[in-house]
C-alpha atoms as a PDB file:
ATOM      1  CA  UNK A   1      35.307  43.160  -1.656  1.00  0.00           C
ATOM      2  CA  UNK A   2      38.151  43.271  -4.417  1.00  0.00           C
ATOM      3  CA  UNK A   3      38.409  41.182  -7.183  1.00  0.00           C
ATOM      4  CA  UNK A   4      41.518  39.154  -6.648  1.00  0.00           C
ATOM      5  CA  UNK A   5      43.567  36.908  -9.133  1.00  0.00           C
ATOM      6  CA  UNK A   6      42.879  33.658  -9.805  1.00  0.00           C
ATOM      7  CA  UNK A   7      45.725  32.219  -8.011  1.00  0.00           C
ATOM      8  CA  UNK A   8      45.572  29.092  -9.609  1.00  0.00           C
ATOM      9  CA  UNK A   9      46.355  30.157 -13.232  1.00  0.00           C
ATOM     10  CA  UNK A  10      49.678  30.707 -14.723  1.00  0.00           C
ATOM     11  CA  UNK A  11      51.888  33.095 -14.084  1.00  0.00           C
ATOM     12  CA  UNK A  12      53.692  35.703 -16.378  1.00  0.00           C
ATOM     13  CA  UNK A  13      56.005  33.466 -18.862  1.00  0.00           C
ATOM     14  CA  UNK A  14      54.639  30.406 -17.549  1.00  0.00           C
ATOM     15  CA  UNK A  15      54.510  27.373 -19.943  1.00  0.00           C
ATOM     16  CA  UNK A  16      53.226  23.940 -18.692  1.00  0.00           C
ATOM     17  CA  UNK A  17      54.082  22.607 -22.084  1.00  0.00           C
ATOM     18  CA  UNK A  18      57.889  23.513 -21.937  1.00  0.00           C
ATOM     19  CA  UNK A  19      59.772  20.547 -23.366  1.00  0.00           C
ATOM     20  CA  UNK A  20      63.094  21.593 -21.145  1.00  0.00           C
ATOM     21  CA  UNK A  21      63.133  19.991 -17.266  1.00  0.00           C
ATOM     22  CA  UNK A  22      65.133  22.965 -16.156  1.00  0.00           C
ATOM     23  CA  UNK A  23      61.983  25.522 -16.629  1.00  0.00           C
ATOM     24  CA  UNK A  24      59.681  23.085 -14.995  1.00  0.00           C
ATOM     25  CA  UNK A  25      62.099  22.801 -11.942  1.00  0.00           C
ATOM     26  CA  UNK A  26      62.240  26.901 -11.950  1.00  0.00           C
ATOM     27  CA  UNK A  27      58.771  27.258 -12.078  1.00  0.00           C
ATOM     28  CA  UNK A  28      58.553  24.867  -9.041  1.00  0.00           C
ATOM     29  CA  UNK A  29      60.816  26.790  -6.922  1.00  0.00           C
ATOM     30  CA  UNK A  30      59.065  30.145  -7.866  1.00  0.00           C
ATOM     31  CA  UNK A  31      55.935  28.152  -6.633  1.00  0.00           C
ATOM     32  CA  UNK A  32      57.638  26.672  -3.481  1.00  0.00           C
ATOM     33  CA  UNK A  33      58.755  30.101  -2.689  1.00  0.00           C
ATOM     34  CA  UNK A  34      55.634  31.639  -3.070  1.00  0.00           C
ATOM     35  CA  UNK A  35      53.574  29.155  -0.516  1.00  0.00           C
ATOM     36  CA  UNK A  36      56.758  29.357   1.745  1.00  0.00           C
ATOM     37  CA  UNK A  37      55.838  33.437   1.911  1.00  0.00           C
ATOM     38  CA  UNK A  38      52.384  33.699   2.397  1.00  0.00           C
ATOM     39  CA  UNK A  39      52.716  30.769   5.373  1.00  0.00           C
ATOM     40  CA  UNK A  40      55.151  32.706   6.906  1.00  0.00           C
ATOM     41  CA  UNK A  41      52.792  35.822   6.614  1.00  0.00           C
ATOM     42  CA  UNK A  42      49.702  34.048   8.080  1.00  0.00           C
ATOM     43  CA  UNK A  43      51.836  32.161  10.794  1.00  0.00           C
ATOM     44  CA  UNK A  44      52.289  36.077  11.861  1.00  0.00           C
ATOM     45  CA  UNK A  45      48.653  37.381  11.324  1.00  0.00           C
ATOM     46  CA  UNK A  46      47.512  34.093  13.549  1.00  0.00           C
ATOM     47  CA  UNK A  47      50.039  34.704  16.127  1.00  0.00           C
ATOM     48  CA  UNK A  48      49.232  38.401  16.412  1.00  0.00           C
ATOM     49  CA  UNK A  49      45.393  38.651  14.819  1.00  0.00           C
ATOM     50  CA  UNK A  50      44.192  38.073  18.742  1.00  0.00           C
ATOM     51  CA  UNK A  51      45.823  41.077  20.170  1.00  0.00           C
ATOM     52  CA  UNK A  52      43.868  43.061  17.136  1.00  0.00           C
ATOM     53  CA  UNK A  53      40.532  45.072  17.954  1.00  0.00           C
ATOM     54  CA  UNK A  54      37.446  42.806  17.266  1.00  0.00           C
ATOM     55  CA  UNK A  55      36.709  44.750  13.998  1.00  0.00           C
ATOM     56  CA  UNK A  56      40.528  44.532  12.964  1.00  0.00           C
ATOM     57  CA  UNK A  57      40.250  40.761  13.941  1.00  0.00           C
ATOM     58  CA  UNK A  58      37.338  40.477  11.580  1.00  0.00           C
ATOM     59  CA  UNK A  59      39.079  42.139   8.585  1.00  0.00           C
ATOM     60  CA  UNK A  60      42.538  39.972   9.072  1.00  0.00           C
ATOM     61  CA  UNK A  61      40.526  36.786   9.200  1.00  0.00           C
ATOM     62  CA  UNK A  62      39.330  38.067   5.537  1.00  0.00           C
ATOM     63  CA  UNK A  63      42.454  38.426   4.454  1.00  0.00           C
ATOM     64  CA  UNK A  64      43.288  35.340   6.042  1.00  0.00           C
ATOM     65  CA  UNK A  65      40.963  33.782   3.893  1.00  0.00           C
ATOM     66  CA  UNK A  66      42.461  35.476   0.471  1.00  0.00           C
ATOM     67  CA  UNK A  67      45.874  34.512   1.757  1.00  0.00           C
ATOM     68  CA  UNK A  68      44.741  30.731   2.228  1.00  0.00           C
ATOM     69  CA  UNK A  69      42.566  30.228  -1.299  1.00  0.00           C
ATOM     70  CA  UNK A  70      46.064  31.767  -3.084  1.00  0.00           C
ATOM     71  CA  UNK A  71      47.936  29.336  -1.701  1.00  0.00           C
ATOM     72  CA  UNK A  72      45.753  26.125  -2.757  1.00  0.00           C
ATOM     73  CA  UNK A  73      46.210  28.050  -6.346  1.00  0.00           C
ATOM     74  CA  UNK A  74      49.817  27.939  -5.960  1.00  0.00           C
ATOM     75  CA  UNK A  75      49.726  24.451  -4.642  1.00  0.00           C
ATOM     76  CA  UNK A  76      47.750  23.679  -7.716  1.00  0.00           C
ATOM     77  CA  UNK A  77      50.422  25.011 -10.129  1.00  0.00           C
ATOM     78  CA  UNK A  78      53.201  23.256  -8.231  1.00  0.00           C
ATOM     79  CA  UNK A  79      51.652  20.484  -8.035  1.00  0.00           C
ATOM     80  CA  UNK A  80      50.807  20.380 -12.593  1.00  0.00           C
ATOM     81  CA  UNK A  81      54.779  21.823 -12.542  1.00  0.00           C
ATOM     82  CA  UNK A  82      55.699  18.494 -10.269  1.00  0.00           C
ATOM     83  CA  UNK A  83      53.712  16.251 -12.465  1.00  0.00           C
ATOM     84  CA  UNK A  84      55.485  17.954 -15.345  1.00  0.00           C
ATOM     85  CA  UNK A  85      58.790  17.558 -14.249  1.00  0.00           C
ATOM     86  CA  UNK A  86      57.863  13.932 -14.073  1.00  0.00           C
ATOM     87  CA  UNK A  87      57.086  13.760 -17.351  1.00  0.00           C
ATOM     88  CA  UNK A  88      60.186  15.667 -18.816  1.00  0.00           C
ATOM     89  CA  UNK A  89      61.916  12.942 -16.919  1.00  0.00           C
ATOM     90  CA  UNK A  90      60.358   9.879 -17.975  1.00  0.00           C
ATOM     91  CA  UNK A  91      58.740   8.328 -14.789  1.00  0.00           C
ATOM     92  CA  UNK A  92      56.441   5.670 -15.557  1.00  0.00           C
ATOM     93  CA  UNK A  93      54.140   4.062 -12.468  1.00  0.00           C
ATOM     94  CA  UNK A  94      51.854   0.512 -13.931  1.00  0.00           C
ATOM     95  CA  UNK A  95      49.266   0.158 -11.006  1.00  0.00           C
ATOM     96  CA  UNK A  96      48.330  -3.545 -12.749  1.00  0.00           C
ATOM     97  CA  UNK A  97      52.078  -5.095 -12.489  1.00  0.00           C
ATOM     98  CA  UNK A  98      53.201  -2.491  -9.330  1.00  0.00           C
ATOM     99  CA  UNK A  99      56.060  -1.716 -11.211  1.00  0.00           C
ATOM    100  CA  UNK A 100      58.073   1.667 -11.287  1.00  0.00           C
ATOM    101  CA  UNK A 101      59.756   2.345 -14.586  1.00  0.00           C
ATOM    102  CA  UNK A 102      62.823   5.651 -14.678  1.00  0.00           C
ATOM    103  CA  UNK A 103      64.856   5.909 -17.964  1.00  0.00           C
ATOM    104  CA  UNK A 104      64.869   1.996 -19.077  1.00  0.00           C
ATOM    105  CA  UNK A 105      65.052   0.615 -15.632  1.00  0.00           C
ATOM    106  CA  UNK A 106      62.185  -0.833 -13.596  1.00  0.00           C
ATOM    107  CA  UNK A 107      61.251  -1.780 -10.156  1.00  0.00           C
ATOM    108  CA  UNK A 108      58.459  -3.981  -9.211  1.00  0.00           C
ATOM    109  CA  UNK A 109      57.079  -2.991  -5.421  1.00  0.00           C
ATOM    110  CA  UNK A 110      55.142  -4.436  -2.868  1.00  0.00           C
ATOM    111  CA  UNK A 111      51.273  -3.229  -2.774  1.00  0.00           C
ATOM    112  CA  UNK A 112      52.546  -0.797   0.388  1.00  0.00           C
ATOM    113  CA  UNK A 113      55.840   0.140  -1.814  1.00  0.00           C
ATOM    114  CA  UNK A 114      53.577   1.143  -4.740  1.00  0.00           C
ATOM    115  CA  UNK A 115      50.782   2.968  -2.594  1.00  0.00           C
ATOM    116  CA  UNK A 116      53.182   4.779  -0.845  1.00  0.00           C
ATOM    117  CA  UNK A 117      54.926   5.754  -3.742  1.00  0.00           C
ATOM    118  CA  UNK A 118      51.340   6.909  -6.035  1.00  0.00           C
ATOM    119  CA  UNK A 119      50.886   8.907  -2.264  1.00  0.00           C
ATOM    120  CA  UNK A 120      53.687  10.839  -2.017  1.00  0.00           C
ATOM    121  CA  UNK A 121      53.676  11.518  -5.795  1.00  0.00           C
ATOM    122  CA  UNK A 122      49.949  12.516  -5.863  1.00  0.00           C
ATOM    123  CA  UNK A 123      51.176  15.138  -3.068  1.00  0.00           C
ATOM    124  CA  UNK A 124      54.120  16.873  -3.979  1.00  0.00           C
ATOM    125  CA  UNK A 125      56.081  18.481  -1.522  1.00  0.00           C
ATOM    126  CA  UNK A 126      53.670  18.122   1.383  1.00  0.00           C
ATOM    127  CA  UNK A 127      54.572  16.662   4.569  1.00  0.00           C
ATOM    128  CA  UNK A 128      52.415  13.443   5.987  1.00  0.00           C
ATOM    129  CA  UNK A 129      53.130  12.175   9.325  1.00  0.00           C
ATOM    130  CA  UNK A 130      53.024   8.393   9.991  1.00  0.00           C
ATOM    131  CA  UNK A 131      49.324   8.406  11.115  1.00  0.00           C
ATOM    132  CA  UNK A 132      48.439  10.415   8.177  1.00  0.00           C
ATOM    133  CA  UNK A 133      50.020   7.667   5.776  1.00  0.00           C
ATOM    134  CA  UNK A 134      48.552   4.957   7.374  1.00  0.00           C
ATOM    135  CA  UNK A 135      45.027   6.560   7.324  1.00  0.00           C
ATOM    136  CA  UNK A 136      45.628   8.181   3.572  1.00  0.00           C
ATOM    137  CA  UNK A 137      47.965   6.108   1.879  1.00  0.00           C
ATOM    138  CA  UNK A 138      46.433   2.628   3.180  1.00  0.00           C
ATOM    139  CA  UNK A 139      43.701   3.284   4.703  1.00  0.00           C
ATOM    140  CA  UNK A 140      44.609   2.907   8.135  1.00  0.00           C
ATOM    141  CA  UNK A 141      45.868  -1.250   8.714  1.00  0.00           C
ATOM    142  CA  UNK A 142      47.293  -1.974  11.913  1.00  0.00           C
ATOM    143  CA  UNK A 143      50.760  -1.220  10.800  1.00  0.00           C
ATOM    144  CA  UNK A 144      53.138   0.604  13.716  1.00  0.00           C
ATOM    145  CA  UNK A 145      54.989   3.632  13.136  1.00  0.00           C
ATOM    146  CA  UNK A 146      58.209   1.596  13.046  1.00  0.00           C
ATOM    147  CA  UNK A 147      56.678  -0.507   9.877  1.00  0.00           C
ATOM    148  CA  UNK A 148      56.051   2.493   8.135  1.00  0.00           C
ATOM    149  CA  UNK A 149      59.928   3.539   8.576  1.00  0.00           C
ATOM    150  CA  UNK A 150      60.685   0.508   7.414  1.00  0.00           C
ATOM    151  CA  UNK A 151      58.405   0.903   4.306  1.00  0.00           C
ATOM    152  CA  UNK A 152      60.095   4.165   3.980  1.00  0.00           C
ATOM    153  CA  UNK A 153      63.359   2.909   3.732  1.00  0.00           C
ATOM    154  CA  UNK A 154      62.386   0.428   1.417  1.00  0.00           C
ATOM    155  CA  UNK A 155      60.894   2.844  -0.921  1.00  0.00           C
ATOM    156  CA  UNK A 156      64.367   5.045  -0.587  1.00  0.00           C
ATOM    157  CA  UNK A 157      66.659   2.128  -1.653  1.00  0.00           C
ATOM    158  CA  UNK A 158      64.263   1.274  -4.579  1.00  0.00           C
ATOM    159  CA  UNK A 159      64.537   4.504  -5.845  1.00  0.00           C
ATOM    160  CA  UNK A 160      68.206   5.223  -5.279  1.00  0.00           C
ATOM    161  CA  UNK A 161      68.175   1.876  -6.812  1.00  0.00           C
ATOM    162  CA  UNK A 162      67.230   2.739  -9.682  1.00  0.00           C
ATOM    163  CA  UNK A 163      68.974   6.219  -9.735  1.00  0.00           C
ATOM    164  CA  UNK A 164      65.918   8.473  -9.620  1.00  0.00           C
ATOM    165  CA  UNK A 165      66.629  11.761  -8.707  1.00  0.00           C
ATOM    166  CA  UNK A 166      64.507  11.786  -5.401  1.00  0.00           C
ATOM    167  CA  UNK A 167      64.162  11.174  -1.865  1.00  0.00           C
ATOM    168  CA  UNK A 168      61.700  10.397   0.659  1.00  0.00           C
ATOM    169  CA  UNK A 169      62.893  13.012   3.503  1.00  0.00           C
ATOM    170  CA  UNK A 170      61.432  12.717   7.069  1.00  0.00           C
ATOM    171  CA  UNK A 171      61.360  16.645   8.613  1.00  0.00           C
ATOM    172  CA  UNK A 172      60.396  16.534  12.619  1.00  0.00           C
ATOM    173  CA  UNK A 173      57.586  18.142  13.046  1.00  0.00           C
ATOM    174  CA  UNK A 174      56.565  18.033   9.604  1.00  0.00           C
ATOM    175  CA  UNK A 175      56.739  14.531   8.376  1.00  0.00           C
ATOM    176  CA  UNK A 176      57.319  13.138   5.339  1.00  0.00           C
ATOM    177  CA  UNK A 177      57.452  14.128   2.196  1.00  0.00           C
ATOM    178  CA  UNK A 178      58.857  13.045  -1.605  1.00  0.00           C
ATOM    179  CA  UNK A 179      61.558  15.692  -2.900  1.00  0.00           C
ATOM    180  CA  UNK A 180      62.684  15.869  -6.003  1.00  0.00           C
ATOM    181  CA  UNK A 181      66.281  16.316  -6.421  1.00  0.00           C
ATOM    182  CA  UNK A 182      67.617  17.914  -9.848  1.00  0.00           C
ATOM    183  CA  UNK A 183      69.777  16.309 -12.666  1.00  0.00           C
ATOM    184  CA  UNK A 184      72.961  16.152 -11.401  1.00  0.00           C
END
């Protein structure tokens, strides 16, 4: 078998220690891009690997495999380049007080606000569907999926609230998932 890449180390002209937000956003959407690809490319090879010869199936699901371990390395990257970006931008979270601090303002949240929140920030750009927050985010309480809208919503107006340049976006089919926005 060939020696790959490791997938989860920079690219070329990659710095994680940039002091300038614009390179970390770049670097995210060179990331995005990339997982973007190869999930196109193995939504193909896993609509089309069964109409392969059994041998042919056999080498595609190895390549399935290389395809799948580069993209938790470029989840990996995204995910320091999100966390980054964060930084650059001065987002503070205090578990203790539940408070959520952006460029002198602050927020204090409800225990579901904040866990929500540390969530969807410890998982950038990855789409959770309301049973998947309830179970991951809280540990599954009897909440319905209309509490976790409203939870949702509350979280939005807090952070449009305090003018943080996000979004919690709801994609059907997909769930939800914390975007970033840009300056400006």
């Amino acid at each position: 078998m060939p020696v790959t890449e490791d997938p989860s180390r920079p690219l070329e002209g990659e710095h994680l220690e940039t002091s300038h937000w614009e390179d970390a956003r770049h670097w995210m959407s060179i990331y995005a891009d990339l997982l973007e690809f190869k999930r196109r490319i193995l939504d193909q090879v896993r609509r089309d690997i069964s109409k392969l010869a059994p041998v042919a199936q056999i080498a595609a699901e190895a390549d399935i495999k290389i395809i799948e371990d580069q993209m938790v390395g470029y989840q990996k990257r995204l995910d320091l380049w999100y966390l980054r970006l964060w930084d650059l931008h001065g987002l503070l979270l205090d578990p203790e007080g539940r408070l959520i601090r952006y460029k002198g303002a602050e927020a204090a949240l409800t225990s579901r606000e904040f866990q929500l929140l540390q969530f969807l920030l410890d998982h950038p750009h990855r789409y959770f569907s309301v049973s998947q927050i309830l179970d991951e985010a809280w540990g599954g309480p009897g909440l319905s999926p209309e509490e976790v809208r409203n939870y949702v919503r509350r979280l939005r107006k807090i952070l449009a609230t305090l003018e943080i340049p996000c979004d919690v976006v709801n994609k059907p089919g997909r769930g939800y998932s914390l975007e970033f926005r840009g300056d400006k």
